[in-house]
C-alpha atoms as a PDB file:
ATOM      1  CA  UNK A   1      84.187  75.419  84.072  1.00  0.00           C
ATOM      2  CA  UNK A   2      82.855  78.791  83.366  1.00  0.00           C
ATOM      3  CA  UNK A   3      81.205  78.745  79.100  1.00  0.00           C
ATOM      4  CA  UNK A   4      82.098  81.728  77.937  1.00  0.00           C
ATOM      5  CA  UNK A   5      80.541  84.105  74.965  1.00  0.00           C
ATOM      6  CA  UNK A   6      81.899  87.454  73.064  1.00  0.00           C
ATOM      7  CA  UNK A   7      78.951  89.863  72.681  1.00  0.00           C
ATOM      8  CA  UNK A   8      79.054  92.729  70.491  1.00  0.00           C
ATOM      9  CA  UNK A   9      78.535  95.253  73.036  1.00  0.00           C
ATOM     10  CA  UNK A  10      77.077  97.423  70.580  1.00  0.00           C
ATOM     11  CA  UNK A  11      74.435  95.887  69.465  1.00  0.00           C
ATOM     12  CA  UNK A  12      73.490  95.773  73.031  1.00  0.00           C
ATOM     13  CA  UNK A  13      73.888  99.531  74.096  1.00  0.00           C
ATOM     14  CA  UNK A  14      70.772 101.471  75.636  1.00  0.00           C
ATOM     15  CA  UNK A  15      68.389 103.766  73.801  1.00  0.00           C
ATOM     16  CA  UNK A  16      68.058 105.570  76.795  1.00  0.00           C
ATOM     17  CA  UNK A  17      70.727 105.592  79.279  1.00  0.00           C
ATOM     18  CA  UNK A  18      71.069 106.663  82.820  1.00  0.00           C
ATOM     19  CA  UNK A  19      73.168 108.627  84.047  1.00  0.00           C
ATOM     20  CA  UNK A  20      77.324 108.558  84.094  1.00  0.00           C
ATOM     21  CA  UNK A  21      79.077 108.472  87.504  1.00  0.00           C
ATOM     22  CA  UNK A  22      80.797 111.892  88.006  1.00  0.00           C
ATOM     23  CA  UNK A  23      83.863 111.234  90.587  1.00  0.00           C
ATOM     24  CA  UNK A  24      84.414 113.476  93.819  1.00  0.00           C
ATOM     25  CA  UNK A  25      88.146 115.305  93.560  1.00  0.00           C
ATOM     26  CA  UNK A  26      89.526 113.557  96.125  1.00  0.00           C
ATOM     27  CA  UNK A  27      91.286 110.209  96.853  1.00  0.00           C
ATOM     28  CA  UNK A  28      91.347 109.205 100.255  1.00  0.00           C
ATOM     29  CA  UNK A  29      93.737 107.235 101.559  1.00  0.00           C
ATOM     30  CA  UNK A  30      94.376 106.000 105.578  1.00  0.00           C
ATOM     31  CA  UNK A  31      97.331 105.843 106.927  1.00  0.00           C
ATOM     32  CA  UNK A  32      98.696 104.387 110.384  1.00  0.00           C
ATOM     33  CA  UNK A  33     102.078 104.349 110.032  1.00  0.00           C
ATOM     34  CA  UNK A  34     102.075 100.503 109.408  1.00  0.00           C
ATOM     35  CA  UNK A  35     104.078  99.120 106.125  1.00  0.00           C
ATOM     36  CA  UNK A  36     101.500  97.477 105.329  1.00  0.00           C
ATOM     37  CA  UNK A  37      98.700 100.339 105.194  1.00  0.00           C
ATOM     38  CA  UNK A  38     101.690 102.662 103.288  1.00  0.00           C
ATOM     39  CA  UNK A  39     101.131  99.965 100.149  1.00  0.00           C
ATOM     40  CA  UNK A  40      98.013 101.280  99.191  1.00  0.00           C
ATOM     41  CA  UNK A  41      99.257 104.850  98.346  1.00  0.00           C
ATOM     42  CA  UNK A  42     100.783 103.767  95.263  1.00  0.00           C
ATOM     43  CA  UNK A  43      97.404 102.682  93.749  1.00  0.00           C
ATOM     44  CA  UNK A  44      95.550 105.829  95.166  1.00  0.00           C
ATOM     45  CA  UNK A  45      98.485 108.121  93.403  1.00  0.00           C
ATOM     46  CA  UNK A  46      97.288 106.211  90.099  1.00  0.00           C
ATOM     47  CA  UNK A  47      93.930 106.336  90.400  1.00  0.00           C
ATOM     48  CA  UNK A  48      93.916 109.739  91.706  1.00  0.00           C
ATOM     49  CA  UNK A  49      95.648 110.820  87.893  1.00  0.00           C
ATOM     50  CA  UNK A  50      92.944 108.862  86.125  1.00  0.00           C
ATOM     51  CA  UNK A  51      90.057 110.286  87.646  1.00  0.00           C
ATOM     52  CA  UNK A  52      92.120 113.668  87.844  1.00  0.00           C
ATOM     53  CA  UNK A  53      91.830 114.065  91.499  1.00  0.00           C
ATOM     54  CA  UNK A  54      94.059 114.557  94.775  1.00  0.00           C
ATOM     55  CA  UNK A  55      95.443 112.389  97.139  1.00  0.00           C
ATOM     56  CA  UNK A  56      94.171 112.781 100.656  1.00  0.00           C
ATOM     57  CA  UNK A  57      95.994 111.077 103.194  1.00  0.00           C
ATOM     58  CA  UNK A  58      94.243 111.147 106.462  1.00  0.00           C
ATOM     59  CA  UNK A  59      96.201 109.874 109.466  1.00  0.00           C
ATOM     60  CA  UNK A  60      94.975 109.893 113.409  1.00  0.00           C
ATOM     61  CA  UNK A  61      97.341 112.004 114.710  1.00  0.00           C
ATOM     62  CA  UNK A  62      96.853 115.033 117.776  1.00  0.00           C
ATOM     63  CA  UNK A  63      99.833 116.540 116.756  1.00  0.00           C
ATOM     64  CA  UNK A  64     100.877 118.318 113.918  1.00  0.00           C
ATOM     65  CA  UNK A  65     104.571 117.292 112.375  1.00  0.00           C
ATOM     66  CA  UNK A  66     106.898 118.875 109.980  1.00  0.00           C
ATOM     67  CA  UNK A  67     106.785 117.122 106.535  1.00  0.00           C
ATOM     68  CA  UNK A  68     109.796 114.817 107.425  1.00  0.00           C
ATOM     69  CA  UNK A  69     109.101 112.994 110.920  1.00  0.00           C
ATOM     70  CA  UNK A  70     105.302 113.130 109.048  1.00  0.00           C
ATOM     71  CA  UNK A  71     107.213 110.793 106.901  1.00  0.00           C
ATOM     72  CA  UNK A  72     108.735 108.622 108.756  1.00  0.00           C
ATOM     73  CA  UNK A  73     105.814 108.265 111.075  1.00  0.00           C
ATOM     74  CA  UNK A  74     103.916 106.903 108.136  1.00  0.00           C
ATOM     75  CA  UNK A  75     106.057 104.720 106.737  1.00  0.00           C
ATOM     76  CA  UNK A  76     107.004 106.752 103.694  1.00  0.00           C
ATOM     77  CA  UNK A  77     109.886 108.551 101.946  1.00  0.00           C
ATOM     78  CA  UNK A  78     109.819 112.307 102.236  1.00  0.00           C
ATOM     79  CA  UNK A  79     109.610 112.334  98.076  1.00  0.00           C
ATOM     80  CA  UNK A  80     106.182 110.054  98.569  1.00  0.00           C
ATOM     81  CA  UNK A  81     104.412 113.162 100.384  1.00  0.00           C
ATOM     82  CA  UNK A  82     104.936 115.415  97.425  1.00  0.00           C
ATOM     83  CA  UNK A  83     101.678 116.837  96.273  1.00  0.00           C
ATOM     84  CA  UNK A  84      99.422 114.956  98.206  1.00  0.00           C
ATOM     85  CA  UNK A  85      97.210 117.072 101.253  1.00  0.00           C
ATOM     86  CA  UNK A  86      97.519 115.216 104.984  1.00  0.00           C
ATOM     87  CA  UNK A  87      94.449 115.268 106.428  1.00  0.00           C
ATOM     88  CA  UNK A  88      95.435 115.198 110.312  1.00  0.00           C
ATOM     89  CA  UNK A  89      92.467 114.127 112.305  1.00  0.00           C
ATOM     90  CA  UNK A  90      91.153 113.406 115.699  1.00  0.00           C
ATOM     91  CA  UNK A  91      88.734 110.516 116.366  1.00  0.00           C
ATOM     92  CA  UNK A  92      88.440 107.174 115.703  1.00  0.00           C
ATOM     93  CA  UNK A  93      89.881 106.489 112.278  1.00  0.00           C
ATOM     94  CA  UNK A  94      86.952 104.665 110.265  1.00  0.00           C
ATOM     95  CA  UNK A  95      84.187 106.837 111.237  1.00  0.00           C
ATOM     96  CA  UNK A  96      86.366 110.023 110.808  1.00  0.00           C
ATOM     97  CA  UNK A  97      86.774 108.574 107.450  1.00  0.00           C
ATOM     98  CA  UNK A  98      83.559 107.554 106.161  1.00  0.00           C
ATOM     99  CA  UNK A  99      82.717 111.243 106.909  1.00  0.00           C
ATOM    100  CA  UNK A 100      85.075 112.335 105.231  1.00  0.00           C
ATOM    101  CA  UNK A 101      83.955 110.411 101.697  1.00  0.00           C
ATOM    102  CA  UNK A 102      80.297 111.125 103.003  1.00  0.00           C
ATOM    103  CA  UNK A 103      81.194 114.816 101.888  1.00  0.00           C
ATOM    104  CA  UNK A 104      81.721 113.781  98.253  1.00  0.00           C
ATOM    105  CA  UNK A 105      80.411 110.441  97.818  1.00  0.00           C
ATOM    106  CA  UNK A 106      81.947 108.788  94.892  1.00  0.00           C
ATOM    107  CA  UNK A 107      85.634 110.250  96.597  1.00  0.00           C
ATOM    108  CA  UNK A 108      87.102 106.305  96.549  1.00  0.00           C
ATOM    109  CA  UNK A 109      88.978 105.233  99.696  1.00  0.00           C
ATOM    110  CA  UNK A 110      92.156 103.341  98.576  1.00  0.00           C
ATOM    111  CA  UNK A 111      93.054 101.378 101.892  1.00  0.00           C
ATOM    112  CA  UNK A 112      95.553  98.188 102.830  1.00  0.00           C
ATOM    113  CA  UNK A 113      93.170  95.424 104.182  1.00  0.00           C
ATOM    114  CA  UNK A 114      95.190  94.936 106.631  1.00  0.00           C
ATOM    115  CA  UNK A 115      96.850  97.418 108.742  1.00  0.00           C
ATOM    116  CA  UNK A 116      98.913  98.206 112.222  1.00  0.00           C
ATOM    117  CA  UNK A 117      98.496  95.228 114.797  1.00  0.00           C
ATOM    118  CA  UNK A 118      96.057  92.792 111.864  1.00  0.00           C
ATOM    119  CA  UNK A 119      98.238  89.035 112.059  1.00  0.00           C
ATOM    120  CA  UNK A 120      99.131  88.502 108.387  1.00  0.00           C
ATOM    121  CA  UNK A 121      96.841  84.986 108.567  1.00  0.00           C
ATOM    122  CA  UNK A 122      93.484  87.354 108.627  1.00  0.00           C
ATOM    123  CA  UNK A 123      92.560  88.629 105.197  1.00  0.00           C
ATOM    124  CA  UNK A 124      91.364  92.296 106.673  1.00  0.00           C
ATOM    125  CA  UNK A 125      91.847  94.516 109.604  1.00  0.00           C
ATOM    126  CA  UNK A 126      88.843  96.621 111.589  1.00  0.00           C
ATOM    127  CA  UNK A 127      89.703  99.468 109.954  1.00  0.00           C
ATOM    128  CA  UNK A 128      89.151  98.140 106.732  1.00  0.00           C
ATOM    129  CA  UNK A 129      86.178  95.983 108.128  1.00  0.00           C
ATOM    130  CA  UNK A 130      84.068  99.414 109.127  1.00  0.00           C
ATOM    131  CA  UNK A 131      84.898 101.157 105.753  1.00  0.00           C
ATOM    132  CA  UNK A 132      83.686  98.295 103.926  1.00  0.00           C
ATOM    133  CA  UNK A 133      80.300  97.971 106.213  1.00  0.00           C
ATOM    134  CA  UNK A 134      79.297 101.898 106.323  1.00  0.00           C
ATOM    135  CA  UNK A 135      80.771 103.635 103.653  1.00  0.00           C
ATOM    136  CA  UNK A 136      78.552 104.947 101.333  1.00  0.00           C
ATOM    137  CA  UNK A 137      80.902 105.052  98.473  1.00  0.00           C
ATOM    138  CA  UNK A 138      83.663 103.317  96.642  1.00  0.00           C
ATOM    139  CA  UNK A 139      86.037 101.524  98.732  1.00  0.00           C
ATOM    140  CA  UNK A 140      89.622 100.328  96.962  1.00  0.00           C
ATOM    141  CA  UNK A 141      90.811  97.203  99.003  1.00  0.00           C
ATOM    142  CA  UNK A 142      94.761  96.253  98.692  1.00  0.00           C
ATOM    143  CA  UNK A 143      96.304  93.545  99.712  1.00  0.00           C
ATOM    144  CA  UNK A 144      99.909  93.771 101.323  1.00  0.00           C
ATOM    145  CA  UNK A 145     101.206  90.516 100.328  1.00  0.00           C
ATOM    146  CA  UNK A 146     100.134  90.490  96.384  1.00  0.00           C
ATOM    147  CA  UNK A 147     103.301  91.201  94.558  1.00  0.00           C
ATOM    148  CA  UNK A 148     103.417  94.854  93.240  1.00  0.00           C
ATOM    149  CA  UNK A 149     101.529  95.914  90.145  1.00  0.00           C
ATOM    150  CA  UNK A 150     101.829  98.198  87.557  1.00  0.00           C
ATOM    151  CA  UNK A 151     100.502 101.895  89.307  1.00  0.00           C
ATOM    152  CA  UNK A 152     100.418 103.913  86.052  1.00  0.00           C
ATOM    153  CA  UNK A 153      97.184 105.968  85.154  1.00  0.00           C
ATOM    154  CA  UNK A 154      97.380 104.917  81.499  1.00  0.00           C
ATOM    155  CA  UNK A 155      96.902 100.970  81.407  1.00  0.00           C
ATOM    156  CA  UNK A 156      96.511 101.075  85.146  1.00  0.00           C
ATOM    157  CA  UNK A 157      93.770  98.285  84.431  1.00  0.00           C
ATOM    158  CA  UNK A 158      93.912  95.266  81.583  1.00  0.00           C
ATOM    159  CA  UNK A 159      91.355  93.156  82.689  1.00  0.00           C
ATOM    160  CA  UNK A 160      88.640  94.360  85.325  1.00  0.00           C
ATOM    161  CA  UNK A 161      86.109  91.690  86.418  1.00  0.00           C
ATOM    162  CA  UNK A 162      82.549  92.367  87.178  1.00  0.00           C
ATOM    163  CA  UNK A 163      80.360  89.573  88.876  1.00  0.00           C
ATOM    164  CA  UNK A 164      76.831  90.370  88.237  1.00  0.00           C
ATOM    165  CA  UNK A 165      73.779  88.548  89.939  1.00  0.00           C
ATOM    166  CA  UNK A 166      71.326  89.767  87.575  1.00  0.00           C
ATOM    167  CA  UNK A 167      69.616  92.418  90.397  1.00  0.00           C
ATOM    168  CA  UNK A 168      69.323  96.054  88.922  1.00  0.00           C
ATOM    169  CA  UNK A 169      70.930  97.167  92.160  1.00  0.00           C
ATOM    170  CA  UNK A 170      74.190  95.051  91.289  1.00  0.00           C
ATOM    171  CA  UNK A 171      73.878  96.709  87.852  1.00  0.00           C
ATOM    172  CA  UNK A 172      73.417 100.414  89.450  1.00  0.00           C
ATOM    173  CA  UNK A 173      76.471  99.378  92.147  1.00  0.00           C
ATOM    174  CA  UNK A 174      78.692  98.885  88.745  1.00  0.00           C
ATOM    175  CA  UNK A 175      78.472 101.641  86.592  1.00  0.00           C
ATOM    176  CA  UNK A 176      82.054 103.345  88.579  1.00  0.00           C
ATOM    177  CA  UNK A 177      83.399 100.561  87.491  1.00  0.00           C
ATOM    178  CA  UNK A 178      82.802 100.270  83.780  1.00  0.00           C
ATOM    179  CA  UNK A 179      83.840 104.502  83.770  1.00  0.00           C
ATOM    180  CA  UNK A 180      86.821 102.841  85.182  1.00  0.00           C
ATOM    181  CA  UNK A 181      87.176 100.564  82.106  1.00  0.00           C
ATOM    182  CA  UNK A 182      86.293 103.169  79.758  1.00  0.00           C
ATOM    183  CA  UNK A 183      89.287 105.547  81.581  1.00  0.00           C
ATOM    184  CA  UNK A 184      91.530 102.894  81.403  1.00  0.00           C
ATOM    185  CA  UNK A 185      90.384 100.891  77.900  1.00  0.00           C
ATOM    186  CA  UNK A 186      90.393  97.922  79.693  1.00  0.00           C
ATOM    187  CA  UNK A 187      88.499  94.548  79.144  1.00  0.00           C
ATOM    188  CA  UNK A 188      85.392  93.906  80.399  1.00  0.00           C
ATOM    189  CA  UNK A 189      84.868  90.341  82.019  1.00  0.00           C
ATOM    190  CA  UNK A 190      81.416  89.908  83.172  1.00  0.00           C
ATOM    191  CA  UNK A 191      81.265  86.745  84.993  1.00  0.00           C
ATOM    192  CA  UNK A 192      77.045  85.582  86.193  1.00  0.00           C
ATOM    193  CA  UNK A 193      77.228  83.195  89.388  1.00  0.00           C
ATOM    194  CA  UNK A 194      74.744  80.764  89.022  1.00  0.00           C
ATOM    195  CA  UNK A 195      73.856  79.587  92.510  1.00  0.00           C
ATOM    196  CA  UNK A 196      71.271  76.678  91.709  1.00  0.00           C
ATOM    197  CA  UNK A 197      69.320  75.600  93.802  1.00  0.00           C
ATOM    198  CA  UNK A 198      69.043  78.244  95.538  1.00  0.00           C
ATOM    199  CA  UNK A 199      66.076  81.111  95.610  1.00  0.00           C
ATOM    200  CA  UNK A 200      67.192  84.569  93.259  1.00  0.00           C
ATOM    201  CA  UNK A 201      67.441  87.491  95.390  1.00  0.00           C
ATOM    202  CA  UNK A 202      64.458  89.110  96.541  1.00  0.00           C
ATOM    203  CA  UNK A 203      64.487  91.899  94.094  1.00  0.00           C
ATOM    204  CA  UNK A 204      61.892  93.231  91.961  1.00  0.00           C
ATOM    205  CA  UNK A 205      62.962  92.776  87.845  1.00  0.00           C
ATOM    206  CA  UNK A 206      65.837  90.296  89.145  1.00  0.00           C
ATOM    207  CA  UNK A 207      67.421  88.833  85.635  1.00  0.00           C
ATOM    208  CA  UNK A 208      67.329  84.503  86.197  1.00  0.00           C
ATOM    209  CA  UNK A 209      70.242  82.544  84.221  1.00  0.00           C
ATOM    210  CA  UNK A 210      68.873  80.191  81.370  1.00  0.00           C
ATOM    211  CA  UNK A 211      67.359  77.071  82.195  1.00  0.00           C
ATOM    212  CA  UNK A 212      70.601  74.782  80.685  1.00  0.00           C
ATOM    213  CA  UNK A 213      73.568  75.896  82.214  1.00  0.00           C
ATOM    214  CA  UNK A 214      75.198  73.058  80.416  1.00  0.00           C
ATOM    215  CA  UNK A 215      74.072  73.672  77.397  1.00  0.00           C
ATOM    216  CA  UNK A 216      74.341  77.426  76.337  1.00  0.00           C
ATOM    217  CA  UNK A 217      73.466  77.469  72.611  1.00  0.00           C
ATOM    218  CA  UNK A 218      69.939  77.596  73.802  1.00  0.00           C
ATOM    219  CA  UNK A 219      69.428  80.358  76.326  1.00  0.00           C
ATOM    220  CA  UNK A 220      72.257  81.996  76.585  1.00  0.00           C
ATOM    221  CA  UNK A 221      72.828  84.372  73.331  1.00  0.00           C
ATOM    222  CA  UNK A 222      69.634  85.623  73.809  1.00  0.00           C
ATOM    223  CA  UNK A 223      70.402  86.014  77.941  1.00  0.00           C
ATOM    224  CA  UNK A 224      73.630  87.437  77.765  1.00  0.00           C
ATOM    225  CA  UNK A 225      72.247  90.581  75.360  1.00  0.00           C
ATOM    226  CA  UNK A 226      69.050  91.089  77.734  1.00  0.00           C
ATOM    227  CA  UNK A 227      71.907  91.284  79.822  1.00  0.00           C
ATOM    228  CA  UNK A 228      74.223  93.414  78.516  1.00  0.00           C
ATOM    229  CA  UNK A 229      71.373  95.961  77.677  1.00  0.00           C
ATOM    230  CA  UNK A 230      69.958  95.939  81.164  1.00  0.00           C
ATOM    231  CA  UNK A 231      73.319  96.580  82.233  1.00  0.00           C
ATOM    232  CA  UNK A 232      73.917  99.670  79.619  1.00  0.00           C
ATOM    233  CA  UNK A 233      70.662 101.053  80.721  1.00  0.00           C
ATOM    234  CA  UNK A 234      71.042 101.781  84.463  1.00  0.00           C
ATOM    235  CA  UNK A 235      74.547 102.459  84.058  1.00  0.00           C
ATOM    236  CA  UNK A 236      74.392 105.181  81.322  1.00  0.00           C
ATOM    237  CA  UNK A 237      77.449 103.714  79.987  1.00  0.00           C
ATOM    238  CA  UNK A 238      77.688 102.368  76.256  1.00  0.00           C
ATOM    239  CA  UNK A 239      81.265 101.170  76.229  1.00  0.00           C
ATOM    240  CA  UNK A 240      81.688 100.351  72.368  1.00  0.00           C
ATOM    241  CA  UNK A 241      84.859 101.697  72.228  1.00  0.00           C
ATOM    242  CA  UNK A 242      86.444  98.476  74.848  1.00  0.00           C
ATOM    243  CA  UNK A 243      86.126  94.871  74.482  1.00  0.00           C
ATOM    244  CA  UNK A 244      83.193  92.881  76.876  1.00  0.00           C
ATOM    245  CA  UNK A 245      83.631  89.507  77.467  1.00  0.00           C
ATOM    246  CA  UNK A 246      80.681  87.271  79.036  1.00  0.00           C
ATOM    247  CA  UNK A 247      80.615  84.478  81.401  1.00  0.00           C
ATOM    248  CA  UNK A 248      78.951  82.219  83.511  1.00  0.00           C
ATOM    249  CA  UNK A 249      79.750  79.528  86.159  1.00  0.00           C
ATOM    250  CA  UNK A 250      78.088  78.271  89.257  1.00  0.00           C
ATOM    251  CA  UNK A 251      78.893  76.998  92.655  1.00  0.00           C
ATOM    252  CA  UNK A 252      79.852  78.978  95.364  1.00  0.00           C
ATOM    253  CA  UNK A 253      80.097  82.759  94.530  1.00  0.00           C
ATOM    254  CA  UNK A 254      83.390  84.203  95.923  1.00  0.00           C
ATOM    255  CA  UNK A 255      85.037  80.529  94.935  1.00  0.00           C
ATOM    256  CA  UNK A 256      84.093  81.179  91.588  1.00  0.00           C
ATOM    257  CA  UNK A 257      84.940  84.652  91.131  1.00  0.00           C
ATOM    258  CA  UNK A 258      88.157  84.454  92.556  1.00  0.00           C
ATOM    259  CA  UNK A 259      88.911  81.241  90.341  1.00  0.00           C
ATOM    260  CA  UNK A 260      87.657  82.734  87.246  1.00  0.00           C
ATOM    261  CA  UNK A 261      90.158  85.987  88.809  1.00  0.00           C
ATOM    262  CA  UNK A 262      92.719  83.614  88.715  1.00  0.00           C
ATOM    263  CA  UNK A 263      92.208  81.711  85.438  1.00  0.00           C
ATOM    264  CA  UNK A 264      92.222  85.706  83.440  1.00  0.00           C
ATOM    265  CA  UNK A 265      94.774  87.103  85.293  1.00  0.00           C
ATOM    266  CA  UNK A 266      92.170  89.555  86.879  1.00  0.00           C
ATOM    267  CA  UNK A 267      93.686  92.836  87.480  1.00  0.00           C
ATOM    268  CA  UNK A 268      90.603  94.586  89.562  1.00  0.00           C
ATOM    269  CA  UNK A 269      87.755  92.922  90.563  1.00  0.00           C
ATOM    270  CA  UNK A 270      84.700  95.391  90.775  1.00  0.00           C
ATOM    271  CA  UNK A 271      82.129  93.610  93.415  1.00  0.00           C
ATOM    272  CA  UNK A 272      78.791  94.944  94.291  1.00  0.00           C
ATOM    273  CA  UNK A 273      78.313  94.906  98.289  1.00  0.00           C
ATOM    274  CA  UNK A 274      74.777  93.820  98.414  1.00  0.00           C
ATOM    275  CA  UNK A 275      72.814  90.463  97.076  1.00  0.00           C
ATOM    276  CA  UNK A 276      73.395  87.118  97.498  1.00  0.00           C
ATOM    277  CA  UNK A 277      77.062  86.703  96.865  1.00  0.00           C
ATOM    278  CA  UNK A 278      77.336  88.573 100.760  1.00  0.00           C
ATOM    279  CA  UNK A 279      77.621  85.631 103.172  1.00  0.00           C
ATOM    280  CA  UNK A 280      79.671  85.291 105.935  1.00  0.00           C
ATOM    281  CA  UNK A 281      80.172  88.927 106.020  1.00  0.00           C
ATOM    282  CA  UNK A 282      83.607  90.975 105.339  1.00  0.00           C
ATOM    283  CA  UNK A 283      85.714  88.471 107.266  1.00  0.00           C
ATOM    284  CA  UNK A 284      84.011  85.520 104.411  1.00  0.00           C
ATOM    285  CA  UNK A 285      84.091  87.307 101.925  1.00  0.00           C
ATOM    286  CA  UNK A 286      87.339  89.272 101.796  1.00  0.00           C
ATOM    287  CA  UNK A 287      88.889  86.064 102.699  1.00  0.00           C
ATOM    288  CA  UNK A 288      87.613  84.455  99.432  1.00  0.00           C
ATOM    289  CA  UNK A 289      88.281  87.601  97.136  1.00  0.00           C
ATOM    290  CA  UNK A 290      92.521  87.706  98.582  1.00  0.00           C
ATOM    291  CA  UNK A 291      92.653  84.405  96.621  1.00  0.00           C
ATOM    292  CA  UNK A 292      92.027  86.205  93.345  1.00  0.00           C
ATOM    293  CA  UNK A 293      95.540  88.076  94.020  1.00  0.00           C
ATOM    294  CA  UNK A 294      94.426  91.536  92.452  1.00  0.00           C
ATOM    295  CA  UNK A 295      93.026  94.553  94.338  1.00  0.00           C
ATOM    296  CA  UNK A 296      88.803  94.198  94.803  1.00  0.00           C
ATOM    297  CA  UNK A 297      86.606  97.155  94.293  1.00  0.00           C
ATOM    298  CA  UNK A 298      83.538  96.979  96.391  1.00  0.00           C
ATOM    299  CA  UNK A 299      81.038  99.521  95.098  1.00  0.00           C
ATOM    300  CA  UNK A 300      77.251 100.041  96.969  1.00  0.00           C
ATOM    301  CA  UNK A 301      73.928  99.820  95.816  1.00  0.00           C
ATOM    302  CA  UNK A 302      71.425 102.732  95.359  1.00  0.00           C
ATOM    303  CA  UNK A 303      69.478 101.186  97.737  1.00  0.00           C
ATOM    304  CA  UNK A 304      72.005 100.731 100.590  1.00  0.00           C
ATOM    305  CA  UNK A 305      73.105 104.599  99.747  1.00  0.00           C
ATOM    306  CA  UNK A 306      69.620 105.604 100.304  1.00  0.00           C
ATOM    307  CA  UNK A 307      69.253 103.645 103.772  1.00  0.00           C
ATOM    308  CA  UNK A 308      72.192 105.801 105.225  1.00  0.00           C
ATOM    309  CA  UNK A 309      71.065 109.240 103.784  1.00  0.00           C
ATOM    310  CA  UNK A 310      71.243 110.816 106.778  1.00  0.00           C
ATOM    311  CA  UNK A 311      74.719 112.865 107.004  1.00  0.00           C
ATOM    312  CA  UNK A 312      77.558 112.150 109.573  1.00  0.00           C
ATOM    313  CA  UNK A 313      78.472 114.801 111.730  1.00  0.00           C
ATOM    314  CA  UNK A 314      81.529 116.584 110.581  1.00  0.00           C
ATOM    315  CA  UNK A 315      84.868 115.120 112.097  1.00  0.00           C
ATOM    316  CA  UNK A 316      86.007 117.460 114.958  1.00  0.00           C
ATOM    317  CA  UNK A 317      89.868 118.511 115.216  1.00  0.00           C
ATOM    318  CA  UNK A 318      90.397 117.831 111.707  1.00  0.00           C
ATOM    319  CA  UNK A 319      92.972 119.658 109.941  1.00  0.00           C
ATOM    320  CA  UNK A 320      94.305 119.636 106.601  1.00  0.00           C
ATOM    321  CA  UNK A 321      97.402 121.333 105.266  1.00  0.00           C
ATOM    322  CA  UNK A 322      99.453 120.945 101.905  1.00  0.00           C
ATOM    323  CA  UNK A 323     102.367 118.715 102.214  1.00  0.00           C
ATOM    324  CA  UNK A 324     106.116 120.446 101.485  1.00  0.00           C
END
């Protein structure tokens, strides 16, 4: 059972803050012309009007089609191609993708975890597999068989989850996700995953949970501000304006955050791709996080970001023209 605590996020905002995440103008979507990769273009068309951007849908495709049989080859209505850019390319669909959100790196990629030729029993298809393991940016994961959700901009969001391990990294991965909140005035859940036992993360100015777990009228005020202001600090953010709710549990990470997902009727869950809750890889993990039935933002660290510097060359054959 997860002992919970209100903070006053004011009293916790940062004297000097970072800096704010500024979003690329793009959304990218990929399409294959499966049903089950078309369900993600709904979200992206939302969170393409919150974050004032365009949809980009970028299909595989060595042959250019007339805005109907582009359609139907992609699973869609003619209506659902209005004002969105196709971005027909050649090459092998992940890494023409990742260089494609390597050109503006916080462009999100809204994708279906599962696509053409995935068996519905496994949680997440190559395609989203490779996106997940070498994109640089955000990546939007949808599940097919969660029933539909609201897709407006305004309220898009109600309750967006953010499991923290107390690693600045995990704090920097975040901050896209609190703008998020702040777009969308949704609630903040900050849920801690107390592994015991177990060694912190090898991270320099790693935040450890209190001592009593069990008994959090001795730590854990003081913990959850240092917290909270750690977190307002390498964000940038002060969200005073938007409720913040803190947590903790512990167990096993991706048990407990889709459980806690569960419990609050989660509607995003905003997970950092680095630290300790990765085991198993995106096969584990993704597997875990479909059990939370709501969409799971996985954001990257600085540090991962500054590993892959190096720039992709640019996709070859790609062409981009504005839907009719």
């Amino acid at each position: 059972m997860a002992s919970e605590s209100v903070r006053n996020q004011e009293a916790a905002s940062a004297s000097q803050p970072g800096t704010v995440p500024e979003w690329g103008d793009r959304v990218i979507v990929p399409l294959d012309g499966s049903p089950e990769a078309a369900e993600a273009l709904p979200l992206a068309k939302a969170v393409a009007s919150l974050l004032g951007a365009t949809v980009h849908i970028v299909h595989v495709s060595e042959t250019a089609l007339p805005p109907t049989d582009m359609a139907r080859q992609l699973s869609l209505d003619p209506d659902e191609l209005q004002g969105v850019v196709i971005d027909r390319v050649i090459g092998k669909p992940a890494e023409v993708i990742v260089a494609l959100q390597q050109d503006n790196r916080l462009s999100p990629i809204v994708v279906s975890a599962r696509g053409r030729g995935t068996p519905p029993e496994q949680p997440i298809g190559p395609v989203a597999t490779h996106l997940i393991e070498s994109s640089r940016g955000p990546v939007l994961l949808v599940w097919p068989e969660h029933p539909p959700r609201p897709t407006q901009a305004v309220g898009l969001w109600r309750r967006i989850l953010l499991p923290l391990d107390g690693t600045p990294s995990t704090s920097f991965a975040i901050a896209p996700a609190i703008d998020l909140a702040q777009r969308c005035r949704a609630e903040l859940y900050i849920l801690y995953v107390a592994a015991l036992g177990k060694q912190r993360p090898p991270e320099a100015g790693t935040l450890t949970p209190p001592k009593y777990l069990d008994q959090p009228q001795y730590e854990w005020p003081d913990w959850a501000a240092e917290l909270l202001q750690r977190l307002w600090q390498v964000t940038g953010l002060t969200p005073s304006k938007i409720p913040v709710r803190m947590s903790m549990a512990s167990g096993e990470p991706i048990q407990e955050i889709a459980r806690f997902a569960v419990q609050h009727q989660i509607d995003l869950i905003a997970f950092a791709w680095n630290g300790r809750f990765i085991r198993g890889g995106p096969l584990a993990v993704t597997s875990g996080l479909r059990e939370a039935g709501c969409p799971s933002l996985i954001l990257h660290a600085p540090s991962r970001a500054a590993a892959g510097a190096e720039k992709p060359s640019q996709a070859k054959g790609r062409e981009r023209r504005r839907a009719a």
